[in-house]
N, C-alpha and C. Protein backbone atom coordinates (compact mmCIF):
# COMPACT_ATOMS: atom_id res chain seq x y z
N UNK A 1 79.85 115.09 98.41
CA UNK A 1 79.34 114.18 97.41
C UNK A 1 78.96 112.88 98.12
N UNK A 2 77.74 112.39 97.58
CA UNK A 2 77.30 111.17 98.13
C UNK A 2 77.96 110.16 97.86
N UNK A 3 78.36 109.24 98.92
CA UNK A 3 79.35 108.19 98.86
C UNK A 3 79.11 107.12 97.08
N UNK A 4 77.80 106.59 96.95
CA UNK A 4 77.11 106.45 95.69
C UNK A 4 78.02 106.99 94.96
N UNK A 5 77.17 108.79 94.51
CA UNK A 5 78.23 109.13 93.51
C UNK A 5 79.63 109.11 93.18
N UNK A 6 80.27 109.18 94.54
CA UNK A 6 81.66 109.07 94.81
C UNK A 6 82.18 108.07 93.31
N UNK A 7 81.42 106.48 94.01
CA UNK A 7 82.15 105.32 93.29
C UNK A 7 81.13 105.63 91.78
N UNK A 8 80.39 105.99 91.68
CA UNK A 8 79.83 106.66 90.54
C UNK A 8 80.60 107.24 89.35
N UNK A 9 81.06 108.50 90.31
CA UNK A 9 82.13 109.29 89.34
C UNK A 9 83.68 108.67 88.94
N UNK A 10 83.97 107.87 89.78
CA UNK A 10 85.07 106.67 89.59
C UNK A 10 84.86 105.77 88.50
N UNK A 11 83.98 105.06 88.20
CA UNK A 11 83.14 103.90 87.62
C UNK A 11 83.59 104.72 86.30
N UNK A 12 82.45 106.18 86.14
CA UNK A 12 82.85 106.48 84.85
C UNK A 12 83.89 107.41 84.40
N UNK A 13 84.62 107.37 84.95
CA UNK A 13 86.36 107.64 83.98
C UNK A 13 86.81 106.44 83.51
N UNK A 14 86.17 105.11 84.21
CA UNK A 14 86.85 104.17 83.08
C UNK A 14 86.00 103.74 82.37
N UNK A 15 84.81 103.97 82.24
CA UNK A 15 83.78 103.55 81.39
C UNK A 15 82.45 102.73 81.98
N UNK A 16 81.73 102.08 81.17
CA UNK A 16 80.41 101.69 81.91
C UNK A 16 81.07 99.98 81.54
N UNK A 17 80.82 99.60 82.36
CA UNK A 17 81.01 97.87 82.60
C UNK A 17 79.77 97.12 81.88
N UNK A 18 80.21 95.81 81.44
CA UNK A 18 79.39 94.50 80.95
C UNK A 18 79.87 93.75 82.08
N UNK A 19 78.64 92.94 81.54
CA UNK A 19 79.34 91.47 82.40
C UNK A 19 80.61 90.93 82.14
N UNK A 20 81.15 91.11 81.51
CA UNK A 20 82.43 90.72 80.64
C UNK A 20 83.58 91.59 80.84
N UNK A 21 83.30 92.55 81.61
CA UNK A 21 84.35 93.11 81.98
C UNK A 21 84.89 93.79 83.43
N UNK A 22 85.92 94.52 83.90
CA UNK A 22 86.45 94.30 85.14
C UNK A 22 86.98 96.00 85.22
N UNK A 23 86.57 96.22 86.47
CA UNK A 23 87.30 97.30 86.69
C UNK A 23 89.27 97.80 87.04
N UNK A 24 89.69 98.23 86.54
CA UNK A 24 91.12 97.98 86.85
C UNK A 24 91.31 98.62 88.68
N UNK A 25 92.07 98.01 88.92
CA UNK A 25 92.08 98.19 90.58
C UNK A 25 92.26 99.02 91.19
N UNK A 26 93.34 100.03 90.14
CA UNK A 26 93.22 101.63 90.75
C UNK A 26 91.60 102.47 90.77
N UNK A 27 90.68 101.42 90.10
CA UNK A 27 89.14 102.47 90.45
C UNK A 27 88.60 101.80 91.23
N UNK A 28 88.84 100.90 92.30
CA UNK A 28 88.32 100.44 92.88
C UNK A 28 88.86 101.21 94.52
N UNK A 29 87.87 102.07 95.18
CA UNK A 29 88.00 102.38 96.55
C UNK A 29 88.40 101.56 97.37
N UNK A 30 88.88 101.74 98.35
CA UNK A 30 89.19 101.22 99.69
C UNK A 30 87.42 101.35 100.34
N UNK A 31 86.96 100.40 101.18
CA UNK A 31 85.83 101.37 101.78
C UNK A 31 84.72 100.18 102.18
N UNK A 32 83.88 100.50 102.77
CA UNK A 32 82.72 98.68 103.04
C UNK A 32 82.44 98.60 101.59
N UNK A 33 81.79 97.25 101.69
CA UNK A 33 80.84 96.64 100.61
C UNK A 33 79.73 97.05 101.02
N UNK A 34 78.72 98.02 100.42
CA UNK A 34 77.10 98.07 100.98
C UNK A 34 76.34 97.54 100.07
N UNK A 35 75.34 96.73 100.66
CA UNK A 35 74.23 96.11 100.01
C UNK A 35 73.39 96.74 99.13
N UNK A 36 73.27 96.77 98.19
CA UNK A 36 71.96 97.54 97.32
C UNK A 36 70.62 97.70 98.06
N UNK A 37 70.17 96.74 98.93
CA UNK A 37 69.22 96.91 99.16
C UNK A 37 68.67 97.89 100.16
N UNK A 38 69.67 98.04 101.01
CA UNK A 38 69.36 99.07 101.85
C UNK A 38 70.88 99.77 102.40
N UNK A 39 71.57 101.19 102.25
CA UNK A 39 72.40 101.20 102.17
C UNK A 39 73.06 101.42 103.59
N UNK A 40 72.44 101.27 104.58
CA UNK A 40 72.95 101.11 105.79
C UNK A 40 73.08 99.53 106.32
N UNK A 41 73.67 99.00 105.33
CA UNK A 41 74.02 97.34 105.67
C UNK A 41 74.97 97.05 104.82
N UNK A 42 76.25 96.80 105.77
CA UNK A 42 77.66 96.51 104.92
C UNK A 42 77.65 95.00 105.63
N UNK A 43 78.78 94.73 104.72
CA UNK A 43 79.61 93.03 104.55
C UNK A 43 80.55 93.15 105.53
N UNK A 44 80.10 92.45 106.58
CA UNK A 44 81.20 92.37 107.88
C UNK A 44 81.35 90.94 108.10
N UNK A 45 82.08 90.53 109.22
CA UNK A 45 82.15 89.14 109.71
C UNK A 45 81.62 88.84 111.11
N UNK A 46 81.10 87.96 111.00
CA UNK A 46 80.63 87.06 112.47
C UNK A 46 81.55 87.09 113.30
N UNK A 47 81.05 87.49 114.43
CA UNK A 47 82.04 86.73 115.82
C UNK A 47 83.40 88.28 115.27
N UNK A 48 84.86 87.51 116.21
CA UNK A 48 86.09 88.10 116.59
C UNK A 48 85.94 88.95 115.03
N UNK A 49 85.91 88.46 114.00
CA UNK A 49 86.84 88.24 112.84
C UNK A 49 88.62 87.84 112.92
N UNK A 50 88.51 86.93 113.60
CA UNK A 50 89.99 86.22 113.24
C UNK A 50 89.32 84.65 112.56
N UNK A 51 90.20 84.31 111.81
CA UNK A 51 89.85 83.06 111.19
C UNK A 51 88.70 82.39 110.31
N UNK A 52 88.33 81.56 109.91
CA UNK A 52 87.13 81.47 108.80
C UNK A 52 85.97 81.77 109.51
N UNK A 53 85.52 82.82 110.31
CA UNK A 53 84.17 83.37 110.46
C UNK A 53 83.23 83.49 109.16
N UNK A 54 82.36 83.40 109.26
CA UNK A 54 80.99 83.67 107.86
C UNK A 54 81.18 84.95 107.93
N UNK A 55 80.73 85.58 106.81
CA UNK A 55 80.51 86.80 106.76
C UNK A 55 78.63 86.98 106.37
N UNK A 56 78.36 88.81 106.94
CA UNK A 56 76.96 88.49 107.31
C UNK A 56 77.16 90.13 107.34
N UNK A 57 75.29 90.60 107.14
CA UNK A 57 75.16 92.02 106.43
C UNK A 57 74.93 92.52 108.07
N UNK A 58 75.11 93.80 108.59
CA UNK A 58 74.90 93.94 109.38
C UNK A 58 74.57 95.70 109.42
N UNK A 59 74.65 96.55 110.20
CA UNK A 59 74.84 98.04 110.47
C UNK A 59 76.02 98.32 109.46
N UNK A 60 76.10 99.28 109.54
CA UNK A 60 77.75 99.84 108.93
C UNK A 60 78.06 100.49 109.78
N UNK A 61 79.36 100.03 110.61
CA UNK A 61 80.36 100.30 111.78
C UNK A 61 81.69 101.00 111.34
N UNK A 62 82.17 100.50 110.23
CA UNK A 62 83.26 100.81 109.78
C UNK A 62 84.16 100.09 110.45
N UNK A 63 83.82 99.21 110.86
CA UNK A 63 85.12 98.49 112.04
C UNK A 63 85.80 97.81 111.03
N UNK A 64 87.25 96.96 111.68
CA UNK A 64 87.70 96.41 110.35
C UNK A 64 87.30 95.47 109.28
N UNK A 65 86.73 94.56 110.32
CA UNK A 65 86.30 93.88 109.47
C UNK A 65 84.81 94.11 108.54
N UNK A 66 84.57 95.81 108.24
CA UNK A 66 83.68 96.06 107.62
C UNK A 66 84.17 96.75 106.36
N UNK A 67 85.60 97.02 106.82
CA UNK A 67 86.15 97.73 105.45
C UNK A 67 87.05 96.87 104.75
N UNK A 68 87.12 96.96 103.26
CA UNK A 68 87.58 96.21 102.14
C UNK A 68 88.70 97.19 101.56
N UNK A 69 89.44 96.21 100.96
CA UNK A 69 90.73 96.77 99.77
C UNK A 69 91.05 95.77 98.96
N UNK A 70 91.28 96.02 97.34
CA UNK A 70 91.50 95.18 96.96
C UNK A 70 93.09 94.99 97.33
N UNK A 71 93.00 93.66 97.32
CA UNK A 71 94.99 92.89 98.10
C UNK A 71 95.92 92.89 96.22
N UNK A 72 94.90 92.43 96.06
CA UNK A 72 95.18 91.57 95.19
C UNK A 72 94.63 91.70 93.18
N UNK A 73 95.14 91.41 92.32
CA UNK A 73 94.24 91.15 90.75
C UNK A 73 94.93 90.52 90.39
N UNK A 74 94.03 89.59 89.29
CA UNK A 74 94.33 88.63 88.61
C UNK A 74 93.59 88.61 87.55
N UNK A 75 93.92 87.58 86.10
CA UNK A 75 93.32 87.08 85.55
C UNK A 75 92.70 85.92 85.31
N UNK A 76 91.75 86.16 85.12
CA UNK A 76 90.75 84.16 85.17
C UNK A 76 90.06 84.16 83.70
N UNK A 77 90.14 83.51 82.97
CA UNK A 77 89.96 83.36 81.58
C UNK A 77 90.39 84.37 81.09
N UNK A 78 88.92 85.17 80.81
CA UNK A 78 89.14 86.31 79.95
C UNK A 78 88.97 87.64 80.53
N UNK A 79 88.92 87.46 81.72
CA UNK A 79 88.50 89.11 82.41
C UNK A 79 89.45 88.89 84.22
N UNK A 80 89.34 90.11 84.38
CA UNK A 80 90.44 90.55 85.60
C UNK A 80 89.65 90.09 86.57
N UNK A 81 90.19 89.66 88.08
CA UNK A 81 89.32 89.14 89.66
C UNK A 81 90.08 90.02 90.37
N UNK A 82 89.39 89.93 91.25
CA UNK A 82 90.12 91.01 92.56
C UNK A 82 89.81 90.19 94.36
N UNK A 83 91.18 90.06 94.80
CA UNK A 83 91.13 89.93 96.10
C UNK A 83 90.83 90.61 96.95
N UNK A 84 89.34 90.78 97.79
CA UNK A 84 89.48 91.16 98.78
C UNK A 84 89.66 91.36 99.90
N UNK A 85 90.27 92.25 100.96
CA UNK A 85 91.10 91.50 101.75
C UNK A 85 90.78 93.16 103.04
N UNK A 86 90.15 92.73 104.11
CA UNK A 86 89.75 93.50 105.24
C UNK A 86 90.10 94.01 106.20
N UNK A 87 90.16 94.66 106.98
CA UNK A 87 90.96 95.68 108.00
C UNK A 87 91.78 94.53 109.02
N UNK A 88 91.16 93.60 109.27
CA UNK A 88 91.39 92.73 109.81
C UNK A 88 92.59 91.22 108.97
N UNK A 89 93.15 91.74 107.71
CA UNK A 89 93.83 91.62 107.28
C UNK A 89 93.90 89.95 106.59
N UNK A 90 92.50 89.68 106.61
CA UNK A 90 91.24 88.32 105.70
C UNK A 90 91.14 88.75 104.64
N UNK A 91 91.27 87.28 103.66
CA UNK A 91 90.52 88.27 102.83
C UNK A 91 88.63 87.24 102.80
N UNK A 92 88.17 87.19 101.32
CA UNK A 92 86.57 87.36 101.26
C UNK A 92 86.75 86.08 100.31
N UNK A 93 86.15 84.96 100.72
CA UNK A 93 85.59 83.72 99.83
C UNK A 93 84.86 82.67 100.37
N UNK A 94 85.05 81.85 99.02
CA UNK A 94 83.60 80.91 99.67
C UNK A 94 83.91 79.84 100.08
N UNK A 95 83.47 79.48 101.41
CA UNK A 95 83.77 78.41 102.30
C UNK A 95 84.29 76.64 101.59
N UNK A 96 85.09 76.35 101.87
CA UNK A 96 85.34 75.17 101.35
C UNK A 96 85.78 75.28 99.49
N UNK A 97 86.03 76.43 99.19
CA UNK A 97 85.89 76.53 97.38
C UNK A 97 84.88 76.34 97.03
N UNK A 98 83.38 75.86 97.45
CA UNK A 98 82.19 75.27 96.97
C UNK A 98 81.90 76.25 95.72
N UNK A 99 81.16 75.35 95.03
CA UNK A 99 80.67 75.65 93.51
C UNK A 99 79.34 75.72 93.80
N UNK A 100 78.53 75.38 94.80
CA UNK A 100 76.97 75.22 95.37
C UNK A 100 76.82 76.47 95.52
N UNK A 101 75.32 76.83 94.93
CA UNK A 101 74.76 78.05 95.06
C UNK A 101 74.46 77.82 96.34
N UNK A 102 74.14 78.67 97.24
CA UNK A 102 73.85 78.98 98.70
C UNK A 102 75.62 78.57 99.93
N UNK A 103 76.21 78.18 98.81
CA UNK A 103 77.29 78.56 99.80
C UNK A 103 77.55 79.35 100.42
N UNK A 104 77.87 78.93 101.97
CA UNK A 104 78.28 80.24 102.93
C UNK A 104 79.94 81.19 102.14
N UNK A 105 79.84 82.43 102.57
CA UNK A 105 81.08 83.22 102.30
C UNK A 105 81.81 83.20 103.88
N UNK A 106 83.04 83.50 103.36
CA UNK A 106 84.03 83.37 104.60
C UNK A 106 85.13 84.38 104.68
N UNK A 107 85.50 84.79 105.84
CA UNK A 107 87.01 85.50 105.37
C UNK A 107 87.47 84.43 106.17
N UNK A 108 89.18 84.43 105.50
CA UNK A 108 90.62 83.38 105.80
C UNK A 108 91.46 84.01 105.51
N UNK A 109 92.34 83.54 105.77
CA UNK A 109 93.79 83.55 105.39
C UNK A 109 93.84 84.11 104.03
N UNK A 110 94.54 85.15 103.45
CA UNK A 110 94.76 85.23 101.90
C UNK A 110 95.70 84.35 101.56
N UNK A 111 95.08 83.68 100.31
CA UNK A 111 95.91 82.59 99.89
C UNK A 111 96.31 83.36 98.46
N UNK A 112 97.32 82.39 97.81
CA UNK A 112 97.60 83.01 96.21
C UNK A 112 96.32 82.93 95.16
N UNK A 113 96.51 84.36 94.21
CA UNK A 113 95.64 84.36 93.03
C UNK A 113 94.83 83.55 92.54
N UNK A 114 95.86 82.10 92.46
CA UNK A 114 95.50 80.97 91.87
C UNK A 114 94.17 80.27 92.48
N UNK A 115 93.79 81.12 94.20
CA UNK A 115 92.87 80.55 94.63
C UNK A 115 91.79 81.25 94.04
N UNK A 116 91.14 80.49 93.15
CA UNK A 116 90.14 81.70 92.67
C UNK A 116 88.51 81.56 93.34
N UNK A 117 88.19 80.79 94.71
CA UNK A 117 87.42 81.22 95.22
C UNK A 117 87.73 82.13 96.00
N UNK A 118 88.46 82.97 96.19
CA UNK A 118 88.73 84.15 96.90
C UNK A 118 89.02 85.46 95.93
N UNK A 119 89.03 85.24 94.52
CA UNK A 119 88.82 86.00 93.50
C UNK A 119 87.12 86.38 93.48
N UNK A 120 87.04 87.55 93.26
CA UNK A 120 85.79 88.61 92.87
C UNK A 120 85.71 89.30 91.35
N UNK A 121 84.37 89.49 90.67
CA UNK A 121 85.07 90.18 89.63
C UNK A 121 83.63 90.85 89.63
N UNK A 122 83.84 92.28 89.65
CA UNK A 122 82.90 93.02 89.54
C UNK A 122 81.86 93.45 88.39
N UNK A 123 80.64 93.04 88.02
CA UNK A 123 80.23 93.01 86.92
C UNK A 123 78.93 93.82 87.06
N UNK A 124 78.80 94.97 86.16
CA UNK A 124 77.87 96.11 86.29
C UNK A 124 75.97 95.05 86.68
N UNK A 125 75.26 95.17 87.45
CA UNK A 125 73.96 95.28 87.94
C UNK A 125 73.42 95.81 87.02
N UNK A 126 72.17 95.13 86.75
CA UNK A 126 71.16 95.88 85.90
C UNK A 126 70.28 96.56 85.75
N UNK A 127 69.55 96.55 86.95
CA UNK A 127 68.82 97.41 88.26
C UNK A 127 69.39 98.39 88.71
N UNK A 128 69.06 99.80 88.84
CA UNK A 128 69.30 100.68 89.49
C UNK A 128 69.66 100.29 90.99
N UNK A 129 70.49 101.09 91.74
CA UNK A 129 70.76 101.31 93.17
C UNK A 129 69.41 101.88 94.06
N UNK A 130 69.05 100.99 95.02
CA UNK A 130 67.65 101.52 95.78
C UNK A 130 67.84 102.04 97.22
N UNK A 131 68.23 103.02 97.40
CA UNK A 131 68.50 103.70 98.52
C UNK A 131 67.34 104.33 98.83
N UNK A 132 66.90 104.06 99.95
CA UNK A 132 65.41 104.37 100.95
C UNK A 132 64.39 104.01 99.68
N UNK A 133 63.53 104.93 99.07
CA UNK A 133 62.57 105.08 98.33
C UNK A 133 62.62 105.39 96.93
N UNK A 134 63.83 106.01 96.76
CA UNK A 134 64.65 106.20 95.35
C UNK A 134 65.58 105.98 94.73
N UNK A 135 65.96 105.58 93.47
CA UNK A 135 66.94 105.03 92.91
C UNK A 135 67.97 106.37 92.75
N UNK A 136 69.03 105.57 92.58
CA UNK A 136 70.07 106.12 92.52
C UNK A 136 70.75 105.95 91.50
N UNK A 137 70.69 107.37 90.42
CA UNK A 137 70.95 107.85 89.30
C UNK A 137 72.63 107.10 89.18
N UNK A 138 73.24 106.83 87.44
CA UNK A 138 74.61 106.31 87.42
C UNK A 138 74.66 105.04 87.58
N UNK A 139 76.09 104.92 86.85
CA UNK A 139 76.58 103.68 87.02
C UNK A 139 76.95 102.48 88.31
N UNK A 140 76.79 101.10 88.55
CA UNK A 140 76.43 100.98 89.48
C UNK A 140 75.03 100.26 89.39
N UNK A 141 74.69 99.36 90.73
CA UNK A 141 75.86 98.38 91.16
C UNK A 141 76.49 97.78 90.78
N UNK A 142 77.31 96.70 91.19
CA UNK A 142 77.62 95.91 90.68
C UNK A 142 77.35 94.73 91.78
N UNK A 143 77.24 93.60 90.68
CA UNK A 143 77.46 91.62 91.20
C UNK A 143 78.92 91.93 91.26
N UNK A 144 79.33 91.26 92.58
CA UNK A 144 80.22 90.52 92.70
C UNK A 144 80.37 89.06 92.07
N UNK A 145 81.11 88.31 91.20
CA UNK A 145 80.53 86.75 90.61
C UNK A 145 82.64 86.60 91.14
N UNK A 146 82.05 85.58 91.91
CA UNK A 146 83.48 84.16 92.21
C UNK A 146 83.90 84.09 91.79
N UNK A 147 85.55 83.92 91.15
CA UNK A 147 86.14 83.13 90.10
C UNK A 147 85.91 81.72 90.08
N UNK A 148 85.65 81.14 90.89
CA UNK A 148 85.70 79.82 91.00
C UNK A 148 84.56 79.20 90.46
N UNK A 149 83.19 79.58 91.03
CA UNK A 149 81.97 79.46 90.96
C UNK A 149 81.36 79.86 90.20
N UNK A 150 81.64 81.14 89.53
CA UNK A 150 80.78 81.84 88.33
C UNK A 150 79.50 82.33 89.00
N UNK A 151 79.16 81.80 90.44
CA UNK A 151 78.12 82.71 91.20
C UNK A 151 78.02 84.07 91.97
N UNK A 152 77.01 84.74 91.92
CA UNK A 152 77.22 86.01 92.77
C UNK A 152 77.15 86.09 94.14
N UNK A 153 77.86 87.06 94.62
CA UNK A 153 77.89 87.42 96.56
C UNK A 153 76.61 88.08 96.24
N UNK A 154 75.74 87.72 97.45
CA UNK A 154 74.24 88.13 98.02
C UNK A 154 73.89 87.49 99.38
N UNK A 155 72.97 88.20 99.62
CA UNK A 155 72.60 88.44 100.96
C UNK A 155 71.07 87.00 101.16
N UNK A 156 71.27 85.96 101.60
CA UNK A 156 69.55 85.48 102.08
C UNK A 156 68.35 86.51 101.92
N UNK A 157 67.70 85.79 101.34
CA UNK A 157 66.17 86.86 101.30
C UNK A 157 65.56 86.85 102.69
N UNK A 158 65.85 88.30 103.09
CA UNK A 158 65.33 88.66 104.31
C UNK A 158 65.78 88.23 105.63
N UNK A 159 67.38 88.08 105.09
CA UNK A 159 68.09 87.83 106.38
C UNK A 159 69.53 88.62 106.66
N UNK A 160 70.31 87.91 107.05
CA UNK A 160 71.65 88.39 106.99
C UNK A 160 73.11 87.90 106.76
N UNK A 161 72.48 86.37 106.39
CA UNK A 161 73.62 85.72 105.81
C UNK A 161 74.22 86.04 104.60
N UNK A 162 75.31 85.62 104.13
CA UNK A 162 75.84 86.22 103.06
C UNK A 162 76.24 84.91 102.34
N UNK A 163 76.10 84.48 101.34
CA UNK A 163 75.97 84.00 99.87
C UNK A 163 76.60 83.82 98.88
N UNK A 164 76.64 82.45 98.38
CA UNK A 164 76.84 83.11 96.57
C UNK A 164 75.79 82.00 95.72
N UNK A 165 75.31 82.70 95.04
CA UNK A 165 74.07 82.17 94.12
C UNK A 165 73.97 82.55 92.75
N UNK A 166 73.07 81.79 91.68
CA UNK A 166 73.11 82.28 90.54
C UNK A 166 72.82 83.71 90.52
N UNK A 167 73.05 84.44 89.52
CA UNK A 167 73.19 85.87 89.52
C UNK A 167 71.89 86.02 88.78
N UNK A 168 71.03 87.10 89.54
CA UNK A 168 69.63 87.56 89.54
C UNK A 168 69.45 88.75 88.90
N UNK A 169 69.40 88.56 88.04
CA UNK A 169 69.05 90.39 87.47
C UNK A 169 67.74 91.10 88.21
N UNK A 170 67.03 90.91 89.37
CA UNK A 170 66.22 91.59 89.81
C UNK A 170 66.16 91.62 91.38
N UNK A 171 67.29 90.95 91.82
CA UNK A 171 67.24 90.86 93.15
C UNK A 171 68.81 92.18 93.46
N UNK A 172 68.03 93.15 94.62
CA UNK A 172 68.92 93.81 94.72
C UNK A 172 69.86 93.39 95.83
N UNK A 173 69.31 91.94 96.47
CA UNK A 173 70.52 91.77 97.52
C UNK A 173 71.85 90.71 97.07
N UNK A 174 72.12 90.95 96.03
CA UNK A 174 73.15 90.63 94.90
C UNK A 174 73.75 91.67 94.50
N UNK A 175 73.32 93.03 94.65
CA UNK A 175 73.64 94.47 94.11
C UNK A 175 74.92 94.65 95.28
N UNK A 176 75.82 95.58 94.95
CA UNK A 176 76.87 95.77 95.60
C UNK A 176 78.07 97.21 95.32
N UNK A 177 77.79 98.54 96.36
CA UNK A 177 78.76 99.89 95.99
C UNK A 177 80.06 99.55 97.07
N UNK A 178 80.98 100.14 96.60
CA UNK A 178 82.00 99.95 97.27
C UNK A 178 82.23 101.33 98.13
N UNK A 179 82.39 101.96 98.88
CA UNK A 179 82.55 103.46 99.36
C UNK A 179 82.20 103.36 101.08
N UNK A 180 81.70 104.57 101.08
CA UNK A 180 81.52 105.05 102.66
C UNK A 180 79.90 105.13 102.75
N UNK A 181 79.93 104.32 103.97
CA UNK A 181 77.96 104.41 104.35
C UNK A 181 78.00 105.57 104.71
């Protein structure tokens, strides 16, 4: 089964997501973050990965710091966040807590719940998944949106930095599967 469907067939045993709502953490894989836009580009880190390195789209290596788990859930208002936290034992937020769209992302230190720029909350994409030339049938992607910020993880247009910006219903480098490249 295609990695896609994998988190596909996961997604729906618990149902189809709103923006308003959160996946519970047992459906959430261990596995990279891959970009919607092209699915041979996962969420890794710059440099060693020890310490607040940027994070940035690159190949999919599977190295540690390309694979994710959630550490962590919480609640932030009204819907569940999730810590993520990488082989390399970082977890995933945005530099300085910034609330600025185009803030750089970072892995650090996991700090407590309460830090909710290091909170994620997965919120169903509205756009199909675009793998090579064709979409990809099912539920899926999803925005990642900050707790802190209320902005989404995405990628620079046409680069490889990694982001958080207002959330785009048509940009797929905001789109985001959790699984195996």
């Amino acid at each position: 089964m295609r990695p896609i469907r994998r988190l596909a067939v996961g997604l729906a045993s618990v149902g189809v997501l709103s923006v308003g709502m959160a996946l519970p953490a047992a459906a959430l894989p261990t596995g990279s973050l891959i970009n919607g836009g092209d699915r041979s580009l996962c969420l890794g880190i710059q440099n060693s990965g020890v310490g607040s390195d940027n994070a940035v789209l690159g190949g999919c290596s599977r190295s540690p710091t390309q694979t994710w788990r959630v550490r962590a859930t919480t609640v932030v208002g009204t819907w569940f966040g999730y810590q993520f936290e990488n082989g390399a034992n970082q977890c995933l937020g945005v530099t300085g807590g910034s609330t600025a769209s185009g803030a750089r992302v970072v892995q650090g230190p996991c700090g407590a719940v309460s830090d909710h720029s290091q909170i994620w909350r997965p919120a169903q994409h509205v756009q199909p998944m675009i793998v090579g030339y064709h979409t990809d049938p099912g539920p899926g992607p999803y925005w990642l949106v900050n707790g802190h910020s209320g902005l989404c993880l995405g990628v620079t247009t046409g680069g490889t930095t990694v982001i958080q910006g207002t959330c785009n219903t048509s940009s797929v480098t905001q789109a985001w599967v959790i699984g195996s490249p």
